[in-house]
PDB file of N, CA and C in Angstrom:
ATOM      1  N   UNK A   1    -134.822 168.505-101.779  1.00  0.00           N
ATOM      2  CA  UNK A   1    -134.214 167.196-101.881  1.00  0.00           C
ATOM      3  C   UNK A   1    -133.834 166.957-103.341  1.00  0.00           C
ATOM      4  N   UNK A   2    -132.836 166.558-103.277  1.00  0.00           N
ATOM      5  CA  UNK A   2    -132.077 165.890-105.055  1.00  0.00           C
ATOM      6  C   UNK A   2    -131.715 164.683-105.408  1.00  0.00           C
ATOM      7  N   UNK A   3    -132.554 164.160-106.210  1.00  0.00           N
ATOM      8  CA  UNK A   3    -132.292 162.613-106.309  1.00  0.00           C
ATOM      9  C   UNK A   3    -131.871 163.035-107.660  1.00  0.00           C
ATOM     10  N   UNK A   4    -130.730 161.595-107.808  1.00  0.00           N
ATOM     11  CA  UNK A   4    -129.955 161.266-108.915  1.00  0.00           C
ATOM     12  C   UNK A   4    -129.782 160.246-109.455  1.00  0.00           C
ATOM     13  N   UNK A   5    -130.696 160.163-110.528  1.00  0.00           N
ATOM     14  CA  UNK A   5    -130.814 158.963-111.359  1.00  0.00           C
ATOM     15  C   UNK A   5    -129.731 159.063-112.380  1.00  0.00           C
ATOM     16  N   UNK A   6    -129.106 157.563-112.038  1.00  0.00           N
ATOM     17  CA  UNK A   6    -128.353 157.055-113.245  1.00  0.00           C
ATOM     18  C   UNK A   6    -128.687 157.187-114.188  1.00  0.00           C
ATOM     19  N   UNK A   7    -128.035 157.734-115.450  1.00  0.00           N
ATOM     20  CA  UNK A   7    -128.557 157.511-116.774  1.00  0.00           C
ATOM     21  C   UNK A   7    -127.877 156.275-117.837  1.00  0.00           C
ATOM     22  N   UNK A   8    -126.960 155.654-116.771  1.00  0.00           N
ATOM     23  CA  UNK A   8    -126.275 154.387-117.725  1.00  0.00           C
ATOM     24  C   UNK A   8    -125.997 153.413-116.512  1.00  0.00           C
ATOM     25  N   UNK A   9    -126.035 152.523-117.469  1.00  0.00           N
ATOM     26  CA  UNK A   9    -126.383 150.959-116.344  1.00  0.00           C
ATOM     27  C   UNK A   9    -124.803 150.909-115.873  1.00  0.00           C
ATOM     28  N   UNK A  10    -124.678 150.408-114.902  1.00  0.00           N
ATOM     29  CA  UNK A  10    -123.705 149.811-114.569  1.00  0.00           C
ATOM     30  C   UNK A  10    -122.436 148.949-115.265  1.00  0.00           C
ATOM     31  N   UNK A  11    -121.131 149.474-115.092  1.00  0.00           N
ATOM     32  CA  UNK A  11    -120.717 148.292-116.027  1.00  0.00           C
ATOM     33  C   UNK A  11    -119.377 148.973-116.598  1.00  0.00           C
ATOM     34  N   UNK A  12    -118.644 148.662-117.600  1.00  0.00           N
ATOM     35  CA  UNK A  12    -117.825 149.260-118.603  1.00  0.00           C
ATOM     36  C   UNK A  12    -118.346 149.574-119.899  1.00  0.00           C
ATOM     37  N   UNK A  13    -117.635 150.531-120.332  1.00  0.00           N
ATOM     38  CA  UNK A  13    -118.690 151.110-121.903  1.00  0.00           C
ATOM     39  C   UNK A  13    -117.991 149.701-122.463  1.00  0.00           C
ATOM     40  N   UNK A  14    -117.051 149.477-122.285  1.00  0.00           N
ATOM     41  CA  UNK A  14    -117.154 147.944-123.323  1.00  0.00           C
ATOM     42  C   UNK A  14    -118.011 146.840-123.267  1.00  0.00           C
ATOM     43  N   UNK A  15    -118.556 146.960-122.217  1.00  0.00           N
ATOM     44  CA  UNK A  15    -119.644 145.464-121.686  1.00  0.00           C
ATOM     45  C   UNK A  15    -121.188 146.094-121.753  1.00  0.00           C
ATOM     46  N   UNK A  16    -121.092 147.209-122.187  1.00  0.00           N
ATOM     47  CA  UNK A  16    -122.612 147.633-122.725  1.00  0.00           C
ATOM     48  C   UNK A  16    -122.932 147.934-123.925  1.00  0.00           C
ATOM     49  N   UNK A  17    -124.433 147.640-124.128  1.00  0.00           N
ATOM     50  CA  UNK A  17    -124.802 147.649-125.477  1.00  0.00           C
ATOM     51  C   UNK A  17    -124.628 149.111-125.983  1.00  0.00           C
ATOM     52  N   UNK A  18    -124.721 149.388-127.554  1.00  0.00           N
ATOM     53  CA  UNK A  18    -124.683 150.425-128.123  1.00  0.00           C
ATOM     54  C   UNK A  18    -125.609 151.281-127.803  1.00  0.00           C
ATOM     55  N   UNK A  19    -126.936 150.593-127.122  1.00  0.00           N
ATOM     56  CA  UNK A  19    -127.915 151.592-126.791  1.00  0.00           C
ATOM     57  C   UNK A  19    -127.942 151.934-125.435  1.00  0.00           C
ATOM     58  N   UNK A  20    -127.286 151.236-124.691  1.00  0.00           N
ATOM     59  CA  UNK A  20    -127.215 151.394-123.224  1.00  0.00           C
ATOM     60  C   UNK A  20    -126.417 152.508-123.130  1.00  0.00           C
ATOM     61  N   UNK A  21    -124.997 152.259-124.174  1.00  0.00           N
ATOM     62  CA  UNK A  21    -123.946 153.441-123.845  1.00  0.00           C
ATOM     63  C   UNK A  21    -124.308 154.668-124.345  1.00  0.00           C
ATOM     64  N   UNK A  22    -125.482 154.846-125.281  1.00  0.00           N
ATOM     65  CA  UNK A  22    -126.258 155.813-126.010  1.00  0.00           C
ATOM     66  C   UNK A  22    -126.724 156.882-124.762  1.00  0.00           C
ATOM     67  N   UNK A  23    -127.692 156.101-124.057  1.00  0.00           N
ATOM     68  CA  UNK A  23    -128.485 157.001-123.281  1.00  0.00           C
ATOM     69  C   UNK A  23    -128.290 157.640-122.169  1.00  0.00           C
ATOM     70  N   UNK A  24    -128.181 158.741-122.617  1.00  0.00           N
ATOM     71  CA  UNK A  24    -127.901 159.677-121.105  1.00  0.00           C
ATOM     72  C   UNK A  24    -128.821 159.779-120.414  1.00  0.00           C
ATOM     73  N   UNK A  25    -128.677 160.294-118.991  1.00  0.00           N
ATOM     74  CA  UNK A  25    -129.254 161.259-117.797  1.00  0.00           C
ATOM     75  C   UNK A  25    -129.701 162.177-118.052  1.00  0.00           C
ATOM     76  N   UNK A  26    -130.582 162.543-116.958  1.00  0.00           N
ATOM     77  CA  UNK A  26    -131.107 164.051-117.441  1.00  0.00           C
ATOM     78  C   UNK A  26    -131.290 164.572-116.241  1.00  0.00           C
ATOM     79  N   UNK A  27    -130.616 165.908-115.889  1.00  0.00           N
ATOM     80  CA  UNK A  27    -130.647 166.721-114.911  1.00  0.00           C
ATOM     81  C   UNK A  27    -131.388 167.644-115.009  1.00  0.00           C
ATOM     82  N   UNK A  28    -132.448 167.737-114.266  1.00  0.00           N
ATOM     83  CA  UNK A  28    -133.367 169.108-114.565  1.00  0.00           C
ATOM     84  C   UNK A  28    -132.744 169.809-113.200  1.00  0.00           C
ATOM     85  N   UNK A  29    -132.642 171.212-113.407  1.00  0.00           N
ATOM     86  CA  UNK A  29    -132.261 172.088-112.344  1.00  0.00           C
ATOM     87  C   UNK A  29    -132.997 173.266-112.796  1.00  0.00           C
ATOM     88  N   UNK A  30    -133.504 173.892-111.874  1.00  0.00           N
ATOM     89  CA  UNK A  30    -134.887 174.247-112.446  1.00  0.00           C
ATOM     90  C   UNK A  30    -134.555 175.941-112.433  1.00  0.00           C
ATOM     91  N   UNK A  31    -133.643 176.273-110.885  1.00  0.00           N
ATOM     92  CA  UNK A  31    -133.060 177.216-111.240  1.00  0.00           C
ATOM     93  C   UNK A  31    -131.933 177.506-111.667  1.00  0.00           C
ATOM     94  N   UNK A  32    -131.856 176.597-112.589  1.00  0.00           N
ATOM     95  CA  UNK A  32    -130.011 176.549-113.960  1.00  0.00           C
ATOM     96  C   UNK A  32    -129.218 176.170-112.755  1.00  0.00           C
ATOM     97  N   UNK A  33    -127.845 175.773-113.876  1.00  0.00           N
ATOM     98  CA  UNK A  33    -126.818 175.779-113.372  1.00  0.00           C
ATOM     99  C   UNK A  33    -125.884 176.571-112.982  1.00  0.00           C
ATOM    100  N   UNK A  34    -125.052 176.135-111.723  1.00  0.00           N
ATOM    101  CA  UNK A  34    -123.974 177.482-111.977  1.00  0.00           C
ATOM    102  C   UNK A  34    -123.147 176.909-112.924  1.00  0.00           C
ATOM    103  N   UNK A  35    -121.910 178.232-112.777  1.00  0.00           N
ATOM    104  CA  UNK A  35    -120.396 178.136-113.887  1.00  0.00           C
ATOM    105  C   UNK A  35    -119.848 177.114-113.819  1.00  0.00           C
ATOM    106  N   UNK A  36    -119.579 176.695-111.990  1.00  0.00           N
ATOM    107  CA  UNK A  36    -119.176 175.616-111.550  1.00  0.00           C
ATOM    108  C   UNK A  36    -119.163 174.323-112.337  1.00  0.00           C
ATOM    109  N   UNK A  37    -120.636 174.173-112.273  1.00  0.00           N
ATOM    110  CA  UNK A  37    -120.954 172.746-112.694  1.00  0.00           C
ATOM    111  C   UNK A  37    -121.315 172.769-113.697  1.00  0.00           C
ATOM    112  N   UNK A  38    -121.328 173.562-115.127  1.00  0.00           N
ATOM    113  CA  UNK A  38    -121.024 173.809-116.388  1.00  0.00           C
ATOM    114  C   UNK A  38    -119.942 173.184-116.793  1.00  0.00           C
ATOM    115  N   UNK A  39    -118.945 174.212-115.883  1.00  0.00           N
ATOM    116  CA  UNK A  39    -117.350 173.750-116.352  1.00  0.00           C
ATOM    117  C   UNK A  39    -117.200 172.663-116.130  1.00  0.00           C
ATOM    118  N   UNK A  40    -117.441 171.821-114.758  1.00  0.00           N
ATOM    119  CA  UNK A  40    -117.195 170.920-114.912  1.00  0.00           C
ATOM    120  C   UNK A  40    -117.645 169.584-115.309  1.00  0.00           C
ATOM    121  N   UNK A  41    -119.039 169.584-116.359  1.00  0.00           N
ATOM    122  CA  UNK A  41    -119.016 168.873-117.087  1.00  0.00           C
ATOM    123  C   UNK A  41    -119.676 169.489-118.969  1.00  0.00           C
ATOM    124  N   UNK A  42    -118.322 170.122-119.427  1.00  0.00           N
ATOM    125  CA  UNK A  42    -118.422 170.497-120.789  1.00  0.00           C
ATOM    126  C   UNK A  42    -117.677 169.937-121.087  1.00  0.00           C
ATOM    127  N   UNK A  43    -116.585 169.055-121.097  1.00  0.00           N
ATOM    128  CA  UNK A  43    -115.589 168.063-121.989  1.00  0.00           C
ATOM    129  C   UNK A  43    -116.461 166.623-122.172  1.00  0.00           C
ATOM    130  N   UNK A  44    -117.458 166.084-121.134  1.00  0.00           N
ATOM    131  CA  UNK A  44    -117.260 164.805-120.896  1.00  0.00           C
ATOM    132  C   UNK A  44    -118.863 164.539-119.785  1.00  0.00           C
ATOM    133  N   UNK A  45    -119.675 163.838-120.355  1.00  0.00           N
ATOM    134  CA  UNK A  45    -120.695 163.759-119.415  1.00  0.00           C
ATOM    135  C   UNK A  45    -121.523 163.033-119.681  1.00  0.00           C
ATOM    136  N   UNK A  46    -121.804 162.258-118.447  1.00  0.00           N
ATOM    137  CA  UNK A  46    -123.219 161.219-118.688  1.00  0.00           C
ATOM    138  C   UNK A  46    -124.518 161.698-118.713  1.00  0.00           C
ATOM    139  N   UNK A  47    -124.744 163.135-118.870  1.00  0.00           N
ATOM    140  CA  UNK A  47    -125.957 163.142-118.597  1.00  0.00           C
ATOM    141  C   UNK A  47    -126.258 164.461-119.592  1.00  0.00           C
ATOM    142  N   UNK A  48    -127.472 165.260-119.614  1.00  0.00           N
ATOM    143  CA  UNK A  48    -127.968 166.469-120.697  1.00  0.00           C
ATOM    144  C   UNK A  48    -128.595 167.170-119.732  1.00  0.00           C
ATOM    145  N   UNK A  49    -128.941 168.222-119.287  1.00  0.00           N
ATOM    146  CA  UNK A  49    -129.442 169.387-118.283  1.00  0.00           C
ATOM    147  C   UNK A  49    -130.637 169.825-119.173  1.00  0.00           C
ATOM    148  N   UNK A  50    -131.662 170.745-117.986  1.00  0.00           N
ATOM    149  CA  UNK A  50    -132.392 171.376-118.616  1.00  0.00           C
ATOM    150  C   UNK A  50    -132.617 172.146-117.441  1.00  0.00           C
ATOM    151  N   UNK A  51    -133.202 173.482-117.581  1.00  0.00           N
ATOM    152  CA  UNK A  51    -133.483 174.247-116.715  1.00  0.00           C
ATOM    153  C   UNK A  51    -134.686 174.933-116.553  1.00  0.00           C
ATOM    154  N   UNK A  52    -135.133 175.566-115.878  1.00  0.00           N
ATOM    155  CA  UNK A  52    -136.121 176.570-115.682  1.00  0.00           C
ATOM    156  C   UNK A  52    -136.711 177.148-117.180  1.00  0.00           C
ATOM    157  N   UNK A  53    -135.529 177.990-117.495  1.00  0.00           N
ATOM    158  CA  UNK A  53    -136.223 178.355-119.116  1.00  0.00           C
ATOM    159  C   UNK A  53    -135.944 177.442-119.956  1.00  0.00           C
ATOM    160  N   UNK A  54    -135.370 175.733-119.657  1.00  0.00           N
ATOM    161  CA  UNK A  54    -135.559 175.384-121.107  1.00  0.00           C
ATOM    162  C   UNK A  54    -137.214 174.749-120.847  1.00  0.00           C
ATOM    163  N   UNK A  55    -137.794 174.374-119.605  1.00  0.00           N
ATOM    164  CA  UNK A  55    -139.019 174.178-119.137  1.00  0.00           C
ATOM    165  C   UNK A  55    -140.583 175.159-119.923  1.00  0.00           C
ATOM    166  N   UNK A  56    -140.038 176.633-119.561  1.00  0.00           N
ATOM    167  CA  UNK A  56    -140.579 177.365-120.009  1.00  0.00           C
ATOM    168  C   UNK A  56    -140.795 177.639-121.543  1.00  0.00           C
ATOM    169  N   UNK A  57    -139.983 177.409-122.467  1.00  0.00           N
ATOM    170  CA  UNK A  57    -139.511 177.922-123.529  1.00  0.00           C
ATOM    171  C   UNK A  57    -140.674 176.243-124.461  1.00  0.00           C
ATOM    172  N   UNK A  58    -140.694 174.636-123.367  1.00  0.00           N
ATOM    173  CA  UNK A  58    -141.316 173.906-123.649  1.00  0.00           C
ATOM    174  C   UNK A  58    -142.745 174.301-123.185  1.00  0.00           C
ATOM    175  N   UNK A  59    -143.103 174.569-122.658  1.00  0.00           N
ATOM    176  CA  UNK A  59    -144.675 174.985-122.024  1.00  0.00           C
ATOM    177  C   UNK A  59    -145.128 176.253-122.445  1.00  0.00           C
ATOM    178  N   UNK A  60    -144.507 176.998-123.201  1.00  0.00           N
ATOM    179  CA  UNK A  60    -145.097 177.988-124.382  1.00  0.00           C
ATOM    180  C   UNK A  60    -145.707 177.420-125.359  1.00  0.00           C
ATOM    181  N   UNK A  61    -144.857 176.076-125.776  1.00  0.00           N
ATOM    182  CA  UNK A  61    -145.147 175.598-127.173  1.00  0.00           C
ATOM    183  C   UNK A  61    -144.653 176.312-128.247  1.00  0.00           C
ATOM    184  N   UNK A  62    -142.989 177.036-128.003  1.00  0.00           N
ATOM    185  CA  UNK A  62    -142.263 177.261-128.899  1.00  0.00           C
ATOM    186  C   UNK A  62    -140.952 175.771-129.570  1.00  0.00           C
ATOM    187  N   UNK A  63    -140.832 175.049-128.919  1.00  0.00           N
ATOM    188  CA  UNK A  63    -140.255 173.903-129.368  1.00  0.00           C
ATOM    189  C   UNK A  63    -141.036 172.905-128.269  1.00  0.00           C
ATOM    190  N   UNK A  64    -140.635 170.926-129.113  1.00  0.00           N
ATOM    191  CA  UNK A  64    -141.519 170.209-128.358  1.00  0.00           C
ATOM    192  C   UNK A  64    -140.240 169.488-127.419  1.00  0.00           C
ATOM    193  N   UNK A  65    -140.639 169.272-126.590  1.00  0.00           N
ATOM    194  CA  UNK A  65    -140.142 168.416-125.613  1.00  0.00           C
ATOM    195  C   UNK A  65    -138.698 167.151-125.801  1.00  0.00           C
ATOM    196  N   UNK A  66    -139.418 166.603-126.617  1.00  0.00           N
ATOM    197  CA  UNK A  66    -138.705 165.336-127.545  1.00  0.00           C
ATOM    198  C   UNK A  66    -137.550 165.805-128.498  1.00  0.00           C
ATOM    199  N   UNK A  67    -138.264 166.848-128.947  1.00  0.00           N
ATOM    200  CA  UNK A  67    -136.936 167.768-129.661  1.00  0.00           C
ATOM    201  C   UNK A  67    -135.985 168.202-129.168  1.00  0.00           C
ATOM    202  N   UNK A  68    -136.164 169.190-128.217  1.00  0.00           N
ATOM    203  CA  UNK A  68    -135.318 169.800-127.136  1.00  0.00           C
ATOM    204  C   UNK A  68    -134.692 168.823-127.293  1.00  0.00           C
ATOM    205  N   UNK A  69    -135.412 167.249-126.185  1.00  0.00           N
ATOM    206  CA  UNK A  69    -134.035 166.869-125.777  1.00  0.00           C
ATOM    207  C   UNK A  69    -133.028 166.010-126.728  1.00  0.00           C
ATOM    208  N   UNK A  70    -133.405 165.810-127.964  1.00  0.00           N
ATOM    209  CA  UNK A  70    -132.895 165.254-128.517  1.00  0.00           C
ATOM    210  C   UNK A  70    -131.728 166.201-129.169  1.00  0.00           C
ATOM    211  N   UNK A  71    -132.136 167.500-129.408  1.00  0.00           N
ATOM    212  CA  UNK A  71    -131.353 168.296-129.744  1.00  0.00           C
ATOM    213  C   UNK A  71    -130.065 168.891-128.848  1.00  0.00           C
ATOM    214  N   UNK A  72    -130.239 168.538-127.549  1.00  0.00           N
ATOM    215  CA  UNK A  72    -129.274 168.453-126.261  1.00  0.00           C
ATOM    216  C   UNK A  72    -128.826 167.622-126.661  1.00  0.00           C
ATOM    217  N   UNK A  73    -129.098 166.038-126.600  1.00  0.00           N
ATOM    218  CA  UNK A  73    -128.072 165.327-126.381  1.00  0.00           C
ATOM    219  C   UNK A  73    -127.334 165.055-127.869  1.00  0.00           C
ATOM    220  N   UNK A  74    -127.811 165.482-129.122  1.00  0.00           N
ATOM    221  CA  UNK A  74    -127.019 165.178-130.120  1.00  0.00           C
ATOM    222  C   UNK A  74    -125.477 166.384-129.949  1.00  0.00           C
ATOM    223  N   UNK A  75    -125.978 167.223-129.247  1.00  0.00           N
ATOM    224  CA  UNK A  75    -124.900 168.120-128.114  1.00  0.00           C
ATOM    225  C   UNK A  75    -124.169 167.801-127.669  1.00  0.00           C
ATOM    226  N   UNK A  76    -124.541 166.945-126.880  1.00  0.00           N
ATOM    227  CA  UNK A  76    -123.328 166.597-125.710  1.00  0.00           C
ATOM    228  C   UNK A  76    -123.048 165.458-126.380  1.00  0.00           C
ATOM    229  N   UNK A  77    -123.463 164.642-127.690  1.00  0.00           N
ATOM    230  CA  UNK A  77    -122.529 163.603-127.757  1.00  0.00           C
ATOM    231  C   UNK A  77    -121.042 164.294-128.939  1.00  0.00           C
ATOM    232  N   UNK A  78    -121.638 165.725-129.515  1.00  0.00           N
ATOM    233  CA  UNK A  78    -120.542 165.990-130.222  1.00  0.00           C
ATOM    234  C   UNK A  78    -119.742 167.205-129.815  1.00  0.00           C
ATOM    235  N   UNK A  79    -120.359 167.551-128.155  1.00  0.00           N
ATOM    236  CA  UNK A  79    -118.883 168.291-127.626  1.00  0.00           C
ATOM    237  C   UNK A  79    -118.723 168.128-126.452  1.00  0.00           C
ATOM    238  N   UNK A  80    -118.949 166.861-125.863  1.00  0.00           N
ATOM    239  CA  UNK A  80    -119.085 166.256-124.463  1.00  0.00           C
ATOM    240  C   UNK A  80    -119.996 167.373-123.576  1.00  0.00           C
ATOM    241  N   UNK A  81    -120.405 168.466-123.562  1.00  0.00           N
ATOM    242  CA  UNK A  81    -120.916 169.270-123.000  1.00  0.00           C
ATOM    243  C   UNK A  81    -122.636 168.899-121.988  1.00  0.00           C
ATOM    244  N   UNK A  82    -122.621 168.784-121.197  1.00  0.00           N
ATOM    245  CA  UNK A  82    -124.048 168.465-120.524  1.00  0.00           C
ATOM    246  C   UNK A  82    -125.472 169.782-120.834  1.00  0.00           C
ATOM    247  N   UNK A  83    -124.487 171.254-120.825  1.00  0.00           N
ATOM    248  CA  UNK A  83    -125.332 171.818-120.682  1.00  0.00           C
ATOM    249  C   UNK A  83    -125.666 172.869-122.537  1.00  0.00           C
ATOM    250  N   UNK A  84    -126.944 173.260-122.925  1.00  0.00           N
ATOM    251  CA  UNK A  84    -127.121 173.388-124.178  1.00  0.00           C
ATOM    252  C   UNK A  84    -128.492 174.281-124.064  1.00  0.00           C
ATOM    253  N   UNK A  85    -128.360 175.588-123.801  1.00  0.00           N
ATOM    254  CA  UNK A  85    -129.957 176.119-123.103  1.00  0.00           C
ATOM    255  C   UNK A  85    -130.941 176.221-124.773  1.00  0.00           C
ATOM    256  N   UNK A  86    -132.171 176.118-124.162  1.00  0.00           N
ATOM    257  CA  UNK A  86    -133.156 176.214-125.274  1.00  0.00           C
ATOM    258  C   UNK A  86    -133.163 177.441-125.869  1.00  0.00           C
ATOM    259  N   UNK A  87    -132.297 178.395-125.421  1.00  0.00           N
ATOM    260  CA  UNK A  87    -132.887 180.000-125.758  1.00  0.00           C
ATOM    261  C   UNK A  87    -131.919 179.704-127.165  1.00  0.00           C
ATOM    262  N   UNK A  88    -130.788 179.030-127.210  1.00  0.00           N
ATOM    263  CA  UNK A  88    -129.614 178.925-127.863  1.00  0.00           C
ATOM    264  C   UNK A  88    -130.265 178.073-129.254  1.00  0.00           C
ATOM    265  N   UNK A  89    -131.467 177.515-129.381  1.00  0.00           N
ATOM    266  CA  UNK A  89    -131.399 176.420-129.959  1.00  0.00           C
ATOM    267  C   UNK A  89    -132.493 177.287-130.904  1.00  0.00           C
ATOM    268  N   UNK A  90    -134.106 178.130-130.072  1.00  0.00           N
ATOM    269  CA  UNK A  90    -134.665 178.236-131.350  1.00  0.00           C
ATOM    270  C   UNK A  90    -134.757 179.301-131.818  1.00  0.00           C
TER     271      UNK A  90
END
């Protein structure tokens, strides 16, 4: 089963706050993504991914959690891209 939480309130980015329009979604897919749904959200996306090994790569205790994701989404806010694997980062 796949539930999908909003990561931005309802509304127009003009009628939301700076922090509302800030915060993305987060898709965990545990066994990654395909190409598919890469491609189609690397220009432009409400949300930041994580997968199986970026899970793993956190539960080693080679990078922390908070980092990761902060280091994703400072990602996707400067190449619209959702997806950003941990192997890439440390």
């Amino acid at each position: 089963m796949v539930h999908i939480l909003p990561g931005r309130p309802a509304g127009k980015p003009d009628q939301m706050s700076p922090i509302d329009a800030a915060v993305p979604g987060l898709f965990v897919a545990v066994n990654g993504l395909s190409s598919v749904a890469r491609e189609a959200h690397r220009e432009r996306t409400p949300f930041i991914t994580m997968d199986g090994a970026d899970l793993y790569v956190v539960l080693e205790g080679r990078i922390r959690l908070d980092d990761l994701l902060s280091i994703k989404q400072r990602h996707a806010n400067d190449t619209g891209s959702c997806y950003h694997p941990a192997m890439e980062i440390i």
